[in-house]
Protein backbone atom coordinates (compact mmCIF):
# COMPACT_ATOMS: atom_id res chain seq x y z
CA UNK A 1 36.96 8.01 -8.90
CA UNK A 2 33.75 8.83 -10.68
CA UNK A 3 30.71 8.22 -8.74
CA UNK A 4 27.89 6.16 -9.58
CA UNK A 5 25.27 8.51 -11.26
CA UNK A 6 21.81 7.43 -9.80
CA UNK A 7 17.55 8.97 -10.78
CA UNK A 8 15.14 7.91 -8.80
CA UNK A 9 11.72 9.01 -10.88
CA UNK A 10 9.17 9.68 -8.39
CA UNK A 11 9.83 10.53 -4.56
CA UNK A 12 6.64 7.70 -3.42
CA UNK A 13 8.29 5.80 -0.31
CA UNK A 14 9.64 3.47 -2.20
CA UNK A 15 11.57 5.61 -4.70
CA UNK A 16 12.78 7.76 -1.11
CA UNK A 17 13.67 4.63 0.64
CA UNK A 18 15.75 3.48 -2.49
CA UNK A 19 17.33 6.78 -2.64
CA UNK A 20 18.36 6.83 0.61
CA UNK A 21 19.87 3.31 0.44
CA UNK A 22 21.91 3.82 -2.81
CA UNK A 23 23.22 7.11 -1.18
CA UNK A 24 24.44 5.67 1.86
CA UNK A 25 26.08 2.95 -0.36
CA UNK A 26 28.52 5.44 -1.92
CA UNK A 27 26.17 6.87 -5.23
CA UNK A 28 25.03 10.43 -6.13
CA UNK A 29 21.81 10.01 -6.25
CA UNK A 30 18.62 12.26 -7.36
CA UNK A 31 15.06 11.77 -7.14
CA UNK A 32 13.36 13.50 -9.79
CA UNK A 33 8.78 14.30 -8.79
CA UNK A 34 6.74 15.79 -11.28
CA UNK A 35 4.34 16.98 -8.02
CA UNK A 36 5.69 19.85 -5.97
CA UNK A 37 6.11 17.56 -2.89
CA UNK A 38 6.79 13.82 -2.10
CA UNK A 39 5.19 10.83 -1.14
CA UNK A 40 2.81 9.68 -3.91
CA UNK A 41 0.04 7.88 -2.45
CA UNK A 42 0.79 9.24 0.91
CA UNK A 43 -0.22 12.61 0.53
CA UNK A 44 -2.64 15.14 2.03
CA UNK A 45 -5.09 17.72 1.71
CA UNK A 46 -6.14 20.90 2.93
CA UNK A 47 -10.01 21.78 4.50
CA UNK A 48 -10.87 24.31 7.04
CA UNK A 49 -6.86 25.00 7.25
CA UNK A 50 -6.63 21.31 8.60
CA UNK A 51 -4.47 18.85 7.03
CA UNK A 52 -5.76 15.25 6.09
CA UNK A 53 -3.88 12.38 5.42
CA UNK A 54 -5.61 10.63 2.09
CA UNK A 55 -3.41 8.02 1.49
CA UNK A 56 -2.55 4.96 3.37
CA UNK A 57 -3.49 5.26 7.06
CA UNK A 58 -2.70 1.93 8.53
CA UNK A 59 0.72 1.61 9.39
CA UNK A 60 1.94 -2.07 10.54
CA UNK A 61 5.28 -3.96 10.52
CA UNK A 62 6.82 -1.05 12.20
CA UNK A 63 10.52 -3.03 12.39
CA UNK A 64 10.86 -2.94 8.70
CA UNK A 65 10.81 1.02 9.41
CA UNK A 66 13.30 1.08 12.10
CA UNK A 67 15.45 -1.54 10.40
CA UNK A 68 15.71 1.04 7.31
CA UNK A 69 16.79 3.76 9.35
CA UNK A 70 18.95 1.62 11.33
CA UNK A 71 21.09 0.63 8.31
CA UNK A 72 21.59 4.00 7.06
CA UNK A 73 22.59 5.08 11.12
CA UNK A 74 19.72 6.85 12.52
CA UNK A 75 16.88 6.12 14.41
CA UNK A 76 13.20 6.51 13.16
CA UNK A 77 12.27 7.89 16.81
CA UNK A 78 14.05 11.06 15.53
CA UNK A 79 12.23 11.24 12.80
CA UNK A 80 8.64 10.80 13.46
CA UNK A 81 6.97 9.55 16.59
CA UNK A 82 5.10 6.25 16.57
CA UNK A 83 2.42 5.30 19.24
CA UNK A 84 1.07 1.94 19.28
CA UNK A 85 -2.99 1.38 19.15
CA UNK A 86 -4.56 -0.69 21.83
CA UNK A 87 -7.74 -0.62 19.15
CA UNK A 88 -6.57 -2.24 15.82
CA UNK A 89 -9.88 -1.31 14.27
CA UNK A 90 -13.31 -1.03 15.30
CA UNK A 91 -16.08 -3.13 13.13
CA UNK A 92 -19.76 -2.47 12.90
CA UNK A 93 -22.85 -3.89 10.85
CA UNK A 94 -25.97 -2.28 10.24
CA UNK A 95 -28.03 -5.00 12.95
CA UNK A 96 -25.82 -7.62 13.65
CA UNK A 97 -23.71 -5.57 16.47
CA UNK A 98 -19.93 -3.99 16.84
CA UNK A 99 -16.40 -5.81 17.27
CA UNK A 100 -13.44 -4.49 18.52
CA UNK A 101 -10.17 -6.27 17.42
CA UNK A 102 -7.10 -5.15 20.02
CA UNK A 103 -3.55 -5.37 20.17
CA UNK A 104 -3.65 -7.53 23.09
CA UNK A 105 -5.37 -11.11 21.68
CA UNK A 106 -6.13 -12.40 25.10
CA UNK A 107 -8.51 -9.35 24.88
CA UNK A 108 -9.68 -9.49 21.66
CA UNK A 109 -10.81 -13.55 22.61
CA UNK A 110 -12.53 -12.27 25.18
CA UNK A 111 -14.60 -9.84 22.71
CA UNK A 112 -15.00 -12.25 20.23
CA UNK A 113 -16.75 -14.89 22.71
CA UNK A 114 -19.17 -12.32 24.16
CA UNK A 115 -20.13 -11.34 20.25
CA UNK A 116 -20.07 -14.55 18.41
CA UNK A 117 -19.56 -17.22 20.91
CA UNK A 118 -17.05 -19.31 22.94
CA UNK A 119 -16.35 -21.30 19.70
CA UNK A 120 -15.61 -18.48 17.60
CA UNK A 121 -13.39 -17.19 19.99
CA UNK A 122 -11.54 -20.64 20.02
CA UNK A 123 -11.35 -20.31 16.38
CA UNK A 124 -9.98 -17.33 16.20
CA UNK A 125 -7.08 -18.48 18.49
CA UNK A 126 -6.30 -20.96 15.86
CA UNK A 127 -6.49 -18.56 13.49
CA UNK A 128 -3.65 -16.46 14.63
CA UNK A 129 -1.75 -19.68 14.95
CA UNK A 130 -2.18 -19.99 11.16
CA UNK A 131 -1.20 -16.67 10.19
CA UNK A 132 1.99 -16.53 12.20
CA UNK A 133 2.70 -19.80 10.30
CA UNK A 134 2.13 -18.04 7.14
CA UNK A 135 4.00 -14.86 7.96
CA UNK A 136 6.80 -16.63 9.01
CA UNK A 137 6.88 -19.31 6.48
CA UNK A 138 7.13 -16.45 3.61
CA UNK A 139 8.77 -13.74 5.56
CA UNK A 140 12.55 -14.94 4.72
CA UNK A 141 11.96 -16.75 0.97
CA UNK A 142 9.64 -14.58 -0.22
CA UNK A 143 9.12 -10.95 0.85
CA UNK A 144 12.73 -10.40 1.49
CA UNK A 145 13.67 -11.83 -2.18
CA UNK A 146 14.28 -9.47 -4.65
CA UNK A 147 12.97 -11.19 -8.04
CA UNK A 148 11.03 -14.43 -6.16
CA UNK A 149 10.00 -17.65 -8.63
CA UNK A 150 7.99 -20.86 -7.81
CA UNK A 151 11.52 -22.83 -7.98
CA UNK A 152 13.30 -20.44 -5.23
CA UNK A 153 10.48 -20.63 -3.01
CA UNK A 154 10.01 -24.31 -2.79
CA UNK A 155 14.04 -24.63 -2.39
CA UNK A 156 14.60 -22.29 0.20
CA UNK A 157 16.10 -23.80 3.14
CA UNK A 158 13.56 -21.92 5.30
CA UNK A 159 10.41 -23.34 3.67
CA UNK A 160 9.72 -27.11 3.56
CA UNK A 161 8.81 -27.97 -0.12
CA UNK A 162 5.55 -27.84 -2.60
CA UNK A 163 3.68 -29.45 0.08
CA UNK A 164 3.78 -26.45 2.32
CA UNK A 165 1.65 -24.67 -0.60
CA UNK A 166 -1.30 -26.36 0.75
CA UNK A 167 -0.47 -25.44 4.32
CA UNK A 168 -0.34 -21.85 4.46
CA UNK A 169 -3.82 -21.79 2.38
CA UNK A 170 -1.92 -20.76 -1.03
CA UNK A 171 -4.80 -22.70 -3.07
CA UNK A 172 -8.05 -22.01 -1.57
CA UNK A 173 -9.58 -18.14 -1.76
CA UNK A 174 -9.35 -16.03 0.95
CA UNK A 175 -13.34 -16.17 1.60
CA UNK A 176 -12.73 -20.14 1.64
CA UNK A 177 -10.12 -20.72 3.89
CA UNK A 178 -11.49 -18.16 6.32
CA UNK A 179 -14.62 -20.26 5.96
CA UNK A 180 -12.65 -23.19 7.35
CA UNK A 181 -11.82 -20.71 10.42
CA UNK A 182 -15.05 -19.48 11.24
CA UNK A 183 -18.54 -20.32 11.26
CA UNK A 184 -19.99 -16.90 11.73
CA UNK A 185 -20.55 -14.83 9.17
CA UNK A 186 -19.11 -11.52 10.12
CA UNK A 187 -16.06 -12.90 11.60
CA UNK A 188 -15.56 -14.08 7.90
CA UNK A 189 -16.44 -10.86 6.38
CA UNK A 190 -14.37 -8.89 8.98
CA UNK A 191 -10.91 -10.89 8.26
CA UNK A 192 -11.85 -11.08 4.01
CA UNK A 193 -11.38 -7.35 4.35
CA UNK A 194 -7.50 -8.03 4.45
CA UNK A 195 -7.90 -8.85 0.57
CA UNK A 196 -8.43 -5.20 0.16
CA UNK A 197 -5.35 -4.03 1.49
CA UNK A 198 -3.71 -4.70 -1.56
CA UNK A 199 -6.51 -4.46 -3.86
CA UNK A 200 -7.85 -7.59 -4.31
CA UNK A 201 -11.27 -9.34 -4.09
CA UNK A 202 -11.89 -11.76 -0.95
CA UNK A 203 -13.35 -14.23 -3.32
CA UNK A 204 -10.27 -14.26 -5.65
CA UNK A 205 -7.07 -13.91 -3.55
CA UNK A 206 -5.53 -16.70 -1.71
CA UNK A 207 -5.76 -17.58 1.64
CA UNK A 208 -2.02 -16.46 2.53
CA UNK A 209 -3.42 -13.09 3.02
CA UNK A 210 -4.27 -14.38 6.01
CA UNK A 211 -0.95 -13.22 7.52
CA UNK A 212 -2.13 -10.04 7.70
CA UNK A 213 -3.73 -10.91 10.71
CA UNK A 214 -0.42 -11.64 11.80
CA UNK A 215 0.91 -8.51 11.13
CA UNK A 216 -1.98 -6.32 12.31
CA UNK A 217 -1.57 -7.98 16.24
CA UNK A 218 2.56 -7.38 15.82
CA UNK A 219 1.48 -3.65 16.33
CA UNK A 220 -0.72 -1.11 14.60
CA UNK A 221 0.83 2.46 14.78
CA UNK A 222 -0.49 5.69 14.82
CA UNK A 223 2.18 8.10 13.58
CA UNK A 224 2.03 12.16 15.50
CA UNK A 225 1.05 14.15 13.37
CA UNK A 226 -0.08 11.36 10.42
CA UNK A 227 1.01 9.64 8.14
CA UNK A 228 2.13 11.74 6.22
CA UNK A 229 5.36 12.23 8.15
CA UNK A 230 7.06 8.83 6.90
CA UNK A 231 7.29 10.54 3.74
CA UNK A 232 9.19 14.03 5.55
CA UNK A 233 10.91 11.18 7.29
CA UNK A 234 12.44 9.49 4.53
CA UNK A 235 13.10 12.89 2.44
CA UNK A 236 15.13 13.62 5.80
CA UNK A 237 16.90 10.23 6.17
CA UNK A 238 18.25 10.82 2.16
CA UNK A 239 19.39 14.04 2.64
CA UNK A 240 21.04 12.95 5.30
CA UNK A 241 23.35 10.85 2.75
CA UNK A 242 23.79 13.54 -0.02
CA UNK A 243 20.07 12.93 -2.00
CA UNK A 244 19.32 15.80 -4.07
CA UNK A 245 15.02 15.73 -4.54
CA UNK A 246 13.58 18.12 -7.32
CA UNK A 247 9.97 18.41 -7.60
CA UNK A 248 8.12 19.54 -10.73
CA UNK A 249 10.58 17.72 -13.11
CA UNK A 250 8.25 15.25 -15.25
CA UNK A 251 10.19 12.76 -16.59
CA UNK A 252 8.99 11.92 -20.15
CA UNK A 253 11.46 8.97 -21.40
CA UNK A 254 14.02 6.62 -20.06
CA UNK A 255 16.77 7.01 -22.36
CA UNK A 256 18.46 4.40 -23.67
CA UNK A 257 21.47 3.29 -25.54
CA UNK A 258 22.51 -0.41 -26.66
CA UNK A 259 19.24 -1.52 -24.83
CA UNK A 260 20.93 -0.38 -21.45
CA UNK A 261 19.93 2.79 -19.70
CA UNK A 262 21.76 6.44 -19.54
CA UNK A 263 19.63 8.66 -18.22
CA UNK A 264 16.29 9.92 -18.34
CA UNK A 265 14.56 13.36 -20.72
CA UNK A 266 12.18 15.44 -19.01
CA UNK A 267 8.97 16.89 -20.14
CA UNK A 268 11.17 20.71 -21.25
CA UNK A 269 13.74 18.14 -22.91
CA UNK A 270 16.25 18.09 -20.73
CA UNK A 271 18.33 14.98 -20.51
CA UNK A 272 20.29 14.14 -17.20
CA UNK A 273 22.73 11.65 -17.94
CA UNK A 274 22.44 8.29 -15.13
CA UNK A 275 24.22 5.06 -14.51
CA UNK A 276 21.08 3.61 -12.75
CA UNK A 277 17.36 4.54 -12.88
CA UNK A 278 15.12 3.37 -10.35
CA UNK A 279 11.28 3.48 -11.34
CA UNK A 280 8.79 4.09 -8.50
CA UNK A 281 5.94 4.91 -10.72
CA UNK A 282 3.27 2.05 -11.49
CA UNK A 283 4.50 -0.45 -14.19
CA UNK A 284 1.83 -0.14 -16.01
CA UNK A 285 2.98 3.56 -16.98
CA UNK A 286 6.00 1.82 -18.44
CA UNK A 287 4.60 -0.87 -20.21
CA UNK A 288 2.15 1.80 -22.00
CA UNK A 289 4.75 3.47 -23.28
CA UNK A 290 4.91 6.82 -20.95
CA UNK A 291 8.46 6.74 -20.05
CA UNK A 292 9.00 5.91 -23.94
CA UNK A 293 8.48 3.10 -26.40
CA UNK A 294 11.64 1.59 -25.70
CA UNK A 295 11.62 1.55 -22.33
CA UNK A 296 8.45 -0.34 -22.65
CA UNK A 297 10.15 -3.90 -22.78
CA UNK A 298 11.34 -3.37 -19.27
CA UNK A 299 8.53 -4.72 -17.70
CA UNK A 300 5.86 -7.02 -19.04
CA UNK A 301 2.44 -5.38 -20.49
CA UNK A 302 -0.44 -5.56 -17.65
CA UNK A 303 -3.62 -6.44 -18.45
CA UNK A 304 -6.22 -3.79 -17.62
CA UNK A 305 -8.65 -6.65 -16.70
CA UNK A 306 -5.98 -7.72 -13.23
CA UNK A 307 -6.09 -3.86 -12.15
CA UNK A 308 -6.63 -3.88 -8.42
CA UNK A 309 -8.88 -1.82 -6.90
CA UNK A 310 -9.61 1.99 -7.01
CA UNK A 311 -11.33 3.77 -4.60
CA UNK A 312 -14.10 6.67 -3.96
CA UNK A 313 -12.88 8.45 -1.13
CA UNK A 314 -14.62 11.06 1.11
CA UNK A 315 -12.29 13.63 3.14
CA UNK A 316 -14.08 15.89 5.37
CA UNK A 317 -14.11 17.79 8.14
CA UNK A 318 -17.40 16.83 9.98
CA UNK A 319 -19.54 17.12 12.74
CA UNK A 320 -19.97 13.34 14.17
CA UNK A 321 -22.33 11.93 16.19
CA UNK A 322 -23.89 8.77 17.46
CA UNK A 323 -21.53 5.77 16.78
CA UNK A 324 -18.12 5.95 18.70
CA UNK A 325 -15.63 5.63 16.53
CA UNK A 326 -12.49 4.58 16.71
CA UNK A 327 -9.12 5.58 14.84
CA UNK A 328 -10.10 3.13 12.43
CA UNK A 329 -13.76 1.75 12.00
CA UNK A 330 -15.16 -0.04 9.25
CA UNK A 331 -18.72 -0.70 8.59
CA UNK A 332 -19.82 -3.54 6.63
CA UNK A 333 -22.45 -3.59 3.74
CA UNK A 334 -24.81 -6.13 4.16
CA UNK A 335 -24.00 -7.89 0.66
CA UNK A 336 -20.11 -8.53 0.31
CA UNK A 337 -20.31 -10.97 -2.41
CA UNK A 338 -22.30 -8.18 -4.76
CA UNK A 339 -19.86 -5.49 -3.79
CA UNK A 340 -17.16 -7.31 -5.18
CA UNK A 341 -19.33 -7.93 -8.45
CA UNK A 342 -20.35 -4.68 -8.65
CA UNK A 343 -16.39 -3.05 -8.63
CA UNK A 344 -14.50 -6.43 -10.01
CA UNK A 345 -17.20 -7.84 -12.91
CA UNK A 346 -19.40 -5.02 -13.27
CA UNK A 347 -16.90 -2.83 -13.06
CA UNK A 348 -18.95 0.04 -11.30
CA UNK A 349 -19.62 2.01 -8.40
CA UNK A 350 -21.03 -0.47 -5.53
CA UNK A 351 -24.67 0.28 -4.97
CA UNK A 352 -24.33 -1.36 -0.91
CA UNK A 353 -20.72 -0.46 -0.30
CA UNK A 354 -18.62 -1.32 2.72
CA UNK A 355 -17.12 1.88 4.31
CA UNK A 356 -13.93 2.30 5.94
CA UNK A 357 -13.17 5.74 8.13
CA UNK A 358 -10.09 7.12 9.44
CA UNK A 359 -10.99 9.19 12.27
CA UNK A 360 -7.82 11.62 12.31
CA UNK A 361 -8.20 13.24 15.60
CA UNK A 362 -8.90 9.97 17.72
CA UNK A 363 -6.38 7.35 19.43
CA UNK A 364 -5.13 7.29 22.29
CA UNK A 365 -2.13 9.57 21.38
CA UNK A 366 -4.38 11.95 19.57
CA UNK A 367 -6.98 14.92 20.70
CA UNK A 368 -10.18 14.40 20.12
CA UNK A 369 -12.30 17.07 19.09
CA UNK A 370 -14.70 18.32 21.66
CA UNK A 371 -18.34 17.97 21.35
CA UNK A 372 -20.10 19.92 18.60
CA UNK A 373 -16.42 20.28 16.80
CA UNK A 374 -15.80 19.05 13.48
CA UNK A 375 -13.19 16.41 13.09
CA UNK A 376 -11.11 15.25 10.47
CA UNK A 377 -11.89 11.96 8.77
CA UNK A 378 -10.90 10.14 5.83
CA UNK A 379 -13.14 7.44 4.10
CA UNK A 380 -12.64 4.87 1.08
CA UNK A 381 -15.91 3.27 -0.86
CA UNK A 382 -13.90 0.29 -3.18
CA UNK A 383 -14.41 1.54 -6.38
CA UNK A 384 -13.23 -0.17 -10.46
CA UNK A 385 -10.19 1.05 -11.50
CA UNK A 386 -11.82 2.00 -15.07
CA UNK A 387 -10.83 5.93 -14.49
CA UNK A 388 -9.45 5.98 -17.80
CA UNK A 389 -12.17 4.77 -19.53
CA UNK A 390 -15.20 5.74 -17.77
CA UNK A 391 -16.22 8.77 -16.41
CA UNK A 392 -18.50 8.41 -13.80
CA UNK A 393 -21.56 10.73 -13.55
CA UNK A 394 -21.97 13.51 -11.04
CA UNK A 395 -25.61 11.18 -10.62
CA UNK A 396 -23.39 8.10 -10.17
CA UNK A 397 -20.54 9.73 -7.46
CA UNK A 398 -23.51 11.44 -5.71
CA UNK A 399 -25.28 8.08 -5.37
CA UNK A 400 -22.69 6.32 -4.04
CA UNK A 401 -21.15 8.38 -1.40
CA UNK A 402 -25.22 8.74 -0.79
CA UNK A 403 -25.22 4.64 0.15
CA UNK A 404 -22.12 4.85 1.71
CA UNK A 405 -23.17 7.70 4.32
CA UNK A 406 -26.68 5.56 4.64
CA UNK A 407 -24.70 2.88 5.83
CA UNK A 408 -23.38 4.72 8.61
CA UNK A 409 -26.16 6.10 9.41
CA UNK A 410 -27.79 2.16 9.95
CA UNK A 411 -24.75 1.76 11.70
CA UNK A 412 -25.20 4.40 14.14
CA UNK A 413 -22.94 7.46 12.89
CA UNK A 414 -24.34 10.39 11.74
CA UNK A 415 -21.99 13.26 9.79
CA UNK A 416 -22.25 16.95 9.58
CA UNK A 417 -20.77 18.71 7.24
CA UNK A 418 -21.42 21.62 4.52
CA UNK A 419 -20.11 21.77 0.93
CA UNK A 420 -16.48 23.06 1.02
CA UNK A 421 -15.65 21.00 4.31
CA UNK A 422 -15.64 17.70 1.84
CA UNK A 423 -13.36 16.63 -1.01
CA UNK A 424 -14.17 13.68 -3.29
CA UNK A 425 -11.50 11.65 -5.23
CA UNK A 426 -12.55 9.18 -7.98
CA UNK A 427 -11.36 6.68 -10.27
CA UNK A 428 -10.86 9.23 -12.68
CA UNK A 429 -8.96 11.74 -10.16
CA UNK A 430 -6.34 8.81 -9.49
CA UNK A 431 -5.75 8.12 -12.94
CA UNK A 432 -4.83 11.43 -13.44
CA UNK A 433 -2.90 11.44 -10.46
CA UNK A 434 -0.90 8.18 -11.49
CA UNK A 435 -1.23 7.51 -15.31
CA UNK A 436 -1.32 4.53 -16.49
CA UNK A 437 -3.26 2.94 -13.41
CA UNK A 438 -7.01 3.83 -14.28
CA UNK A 439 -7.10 4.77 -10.82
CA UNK A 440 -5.61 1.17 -9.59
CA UNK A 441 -4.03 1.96 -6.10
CA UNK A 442 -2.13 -1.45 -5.96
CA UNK A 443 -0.76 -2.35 -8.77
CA UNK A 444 -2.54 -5.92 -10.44
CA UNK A 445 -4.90 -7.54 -8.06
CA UNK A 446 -3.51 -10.25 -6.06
CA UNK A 447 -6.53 -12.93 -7.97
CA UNK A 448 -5.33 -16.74 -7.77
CA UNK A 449 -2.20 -18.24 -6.52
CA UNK A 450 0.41 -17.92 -8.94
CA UNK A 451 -0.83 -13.98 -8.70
CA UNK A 452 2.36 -13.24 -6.27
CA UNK A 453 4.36 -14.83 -8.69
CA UNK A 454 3.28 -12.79 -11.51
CA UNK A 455 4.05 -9.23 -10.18
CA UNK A 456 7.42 -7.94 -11.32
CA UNK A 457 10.63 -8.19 -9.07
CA UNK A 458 12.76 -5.11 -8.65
CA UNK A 459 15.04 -5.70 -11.47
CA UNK A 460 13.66 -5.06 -15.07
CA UNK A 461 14.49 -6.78 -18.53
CA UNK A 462 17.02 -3.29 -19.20
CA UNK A 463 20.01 -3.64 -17.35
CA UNK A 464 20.42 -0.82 -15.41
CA UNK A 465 16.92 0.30 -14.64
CA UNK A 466 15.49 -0.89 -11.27
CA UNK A 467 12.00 -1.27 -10.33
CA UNK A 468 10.26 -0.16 -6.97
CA UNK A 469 6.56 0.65 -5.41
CA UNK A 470 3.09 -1.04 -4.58
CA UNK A 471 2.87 -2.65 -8.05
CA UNK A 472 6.44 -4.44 -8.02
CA UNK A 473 7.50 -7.32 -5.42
CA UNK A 474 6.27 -7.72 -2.61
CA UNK A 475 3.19 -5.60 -3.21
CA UNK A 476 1.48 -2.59 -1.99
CA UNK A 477 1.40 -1.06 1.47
CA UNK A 478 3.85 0.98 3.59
CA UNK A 479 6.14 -2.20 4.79
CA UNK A 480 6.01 -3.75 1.11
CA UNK A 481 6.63 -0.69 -0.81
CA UNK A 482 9.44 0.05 1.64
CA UNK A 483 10.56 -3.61 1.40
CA UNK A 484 10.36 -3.04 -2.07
CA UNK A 485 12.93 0.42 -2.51
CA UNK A 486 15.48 -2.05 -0.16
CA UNK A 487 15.42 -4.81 -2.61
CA UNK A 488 15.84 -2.20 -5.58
CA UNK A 489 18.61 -0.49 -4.25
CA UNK A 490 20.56 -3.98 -2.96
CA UNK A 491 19.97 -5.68 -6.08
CA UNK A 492 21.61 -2.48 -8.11
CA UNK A 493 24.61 -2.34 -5.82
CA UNK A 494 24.89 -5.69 -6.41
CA UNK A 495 24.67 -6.12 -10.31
CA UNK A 496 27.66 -3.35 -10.44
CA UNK A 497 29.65 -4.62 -7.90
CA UNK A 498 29.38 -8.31 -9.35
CA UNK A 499 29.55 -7.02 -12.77
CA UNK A 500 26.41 -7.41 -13.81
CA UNK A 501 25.64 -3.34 -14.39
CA UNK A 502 28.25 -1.06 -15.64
CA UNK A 503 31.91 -2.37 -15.47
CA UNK A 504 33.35 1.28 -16.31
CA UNK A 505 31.52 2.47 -12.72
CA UNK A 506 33.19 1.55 -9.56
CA UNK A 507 30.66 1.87 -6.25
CA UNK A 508 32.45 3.42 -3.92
CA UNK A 509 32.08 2.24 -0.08
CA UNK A 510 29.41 4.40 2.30
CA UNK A 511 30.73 7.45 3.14
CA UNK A 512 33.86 7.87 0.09
């Protein structure tokens, strides 16, 4: 019995985890990278022989990991160790004091009252209330659904009908209903930042993100190591099952015959032959017609103007001193509202930008570098996602990595560092590093409520070609994109077992 022929185009975590999952369901399966190693947006670089993670660095809903590996029999402990942070992140503005937000709530109460007030702290208790709602209210209809509408949402047995809309804040901005939460004004600027985990503006996406509150106090994880290793992880967990991975292989078209998919031709015109074809590369690289005019139907065309956020982002190996930081500190610009107007309407570098820093060699599972040592950290400026249009200036870059080490400095941090110890990616660098994007990170920008409804599920309009990553259902970051390859791969070994892919291919069971 002839195997089901699977290419997975691009080894990004969700393309690995799909890989992984449609090997252990009975398919040959290879993932085809045009980079020489995997993980897309998780990646790394190299200063001062030190590695630095430069991709995602916060790593929550750690269950979604260990049910992956669970499924496919192994155990994500013996794959990369995870150690829990007592310190979710560590806040700071310029004047206006520091806030540590913990794992344990009862604590972080406690920390909110002595900096904003026995009210606030109150407040905040309700506001955990409300995003557990949330969470749990979408977890099962929503984030676990494969292609999700309006219609299935309302109708599933776990949610309670149109009216819950208005409970779990799907109407009202972000910035709005956290001004129904709190009265002070960095407690509302500290929780908007959620919007810009997946790209978004505070002042556009809908209150819902408030579950990532949720998720945050379920556990923050530090990974040994970084994070980095998820992607070794999940190259190890498909091998495992029989996935071949071949790096430096650029895939230039999604072949097609009868408007349903047989392979893929890569950039020296080669053509590998494939029953399925899961996509982990943005959609908007599709829909412009890099994977082929006619695979361009599969998906529908993005406009440029919902790109989510870019980034300018600092890696360095520096000297620190003053302000204590934490594995993860962000400090705050002192005009949120124009920082958004500056990257979203603007579209340009912010001139008073909010600064988040990942301080690599801190945690309590980590070493920290001893005094007068440089250290490695890792820091993102939100930036347009206009890289393929606009090239900003050396003047322009130099300016605002020049604000954005101000603002530590007002905040108390001072860095170190010469030349060659620092690496700068722009919007420009990330376009080139995932065409099609402009440097977008997350896909469209979650802006407005029917915005979750308007991202693409994991199956396409070509039967046969799957869809998975940050800019498909349910969105960007490590759980989502990982959500994401699980839907793909389920939803293919569905459609052929049901009929609904190729009849003439039988799926074998795991392990035939």
């Amino acid at each position: 019995m002839r195997r089901t022929q699977v290419i997975v185009i691009g080894a990004g975590v969700g393309g690995l985890t799909a890989a992984a999952e449609l090997a252990a369901g009975g398919c040959a399966v290879t993932v085809l990278e045009r980079t020489a190693q995997p993980g897309g947006k998780v990646r790394q670089v190299e200063i001062d022989e030190c590695r630095l993670d430069v991709g995602p660095t916060v790593l929550t809903m750690r269950w979604v990991f260990d049910e992956l590996f669970a499924a496919l029999g192994s155990d994500l402990n013996d794959h990369l160790r995870l150690h829990p942070a007592s310190i979710l992140a560590r806040h700071a503005w310029d004047d206006r004091g520091s806030l540590d937000l913990y794992a344990d709530r009862a604590r972080t109460i406690d920390a909110i009252g002595r900096f904003a007030g026995a009210g606030e702290a109150h407040r905040y208790a309700q506001f955990c209330a409300h995003a557990a709602e949330i969470f749990t209210t979408l977890d099962a209809p929503f984030m676990r659904v494969g292609n999700p509408d309006m219609l299935g949402l309302i109708s599933h047995r776990h949610f309670s009908g149109v009216q819950r809309l208005t409970r779990i804040a799907a109407f009202s901005t972000l910035w709005q209903a956290l001004g129904a939460h709190f009265n002070d004004q960095r407690l509302r600027q500290l929780f908007a930042r959620y919007a810009t985990y997946c790209g978004s503006s505070p002042f556009s996406a809908p209150g819902t993100l408030m579950l990532i509150a949720h998720a945050e106090l379920a556990g923050v994880w530090c990974a040994e190591g970084g994070i980095y290793g998820l992607a070794r992880a999940l190259v190890a967990l498909g091998r495992q099952h029989g996935v071949e991975h071949r790096y430096c292989c650029d895939v230039r078209e999604i072949l097609l015959n009868r408007r349903q998919v047989t392979g893929v031709m890569l950039a020296d015109g080669t053509q590998l032959g494939a029953d399925i074809v899961i996509c982990n590369a943005d959609i908007a690289a599709v829909s412009a017609g890099l994977f082929g005019q006619a695979a361009r139907r599969a998906v529908p065309a993005v406009d440029v103007r919902q790109r989510s956020l870019s980034a300018l982002t600092l890696a360095l190996h520096a000297r620190t001193s003053g302000f204590p930081l934490a594995h993860h500190s962000v400090f705050f610009g002192d005009d949120y509202a124009g920082e958004f107007a500056d990257v979203f309407s603007r579209r340009t570098l912010p001139a008073k930008p909010s600064v988040y820093v990942c301080a690599q060699d801190r945690g309590e599972h980590a070493s920290p570098p001893a005094a007068g040592e440089p250290e490695r950290l890792f820091c993102i400026i939100n930036a347009p996602a206009n890289g393929d249009t606009r090239q900003f200036s050396r003047h322009d870059i130099d300016a605002c990595r020049e604000a954005a080490i101000a603002q530590l400095a007002r905040c108390g941090l001072t860095l170190d560092y010469a030349r060659e110890q620092l690496v700068t990616t722009t919007p420009r660098d990330f376009d080139k590093l995932f065409p099609g994007t402009g440097g977008g990170l997350y896909g469209s920008a979650t802006h407005g409520w029917r915005s979750s409804f308007s991202r693409p599920g994991v199956r396409s309009r070509i039967p046969g070609l799957y869809l998975t990553g940050g800019s498909v259902h349910p969105g960007a970051g490590l759980p989502m994109v990982t959500l994401s390859g699980r839907l793909a791969a389920a939803s293919a070994l569905e459609d052929l077992r049901s009929g609904r892919g190729r009849s003439r291919v039988t799926v074998p069971h795991a392990g035939a």
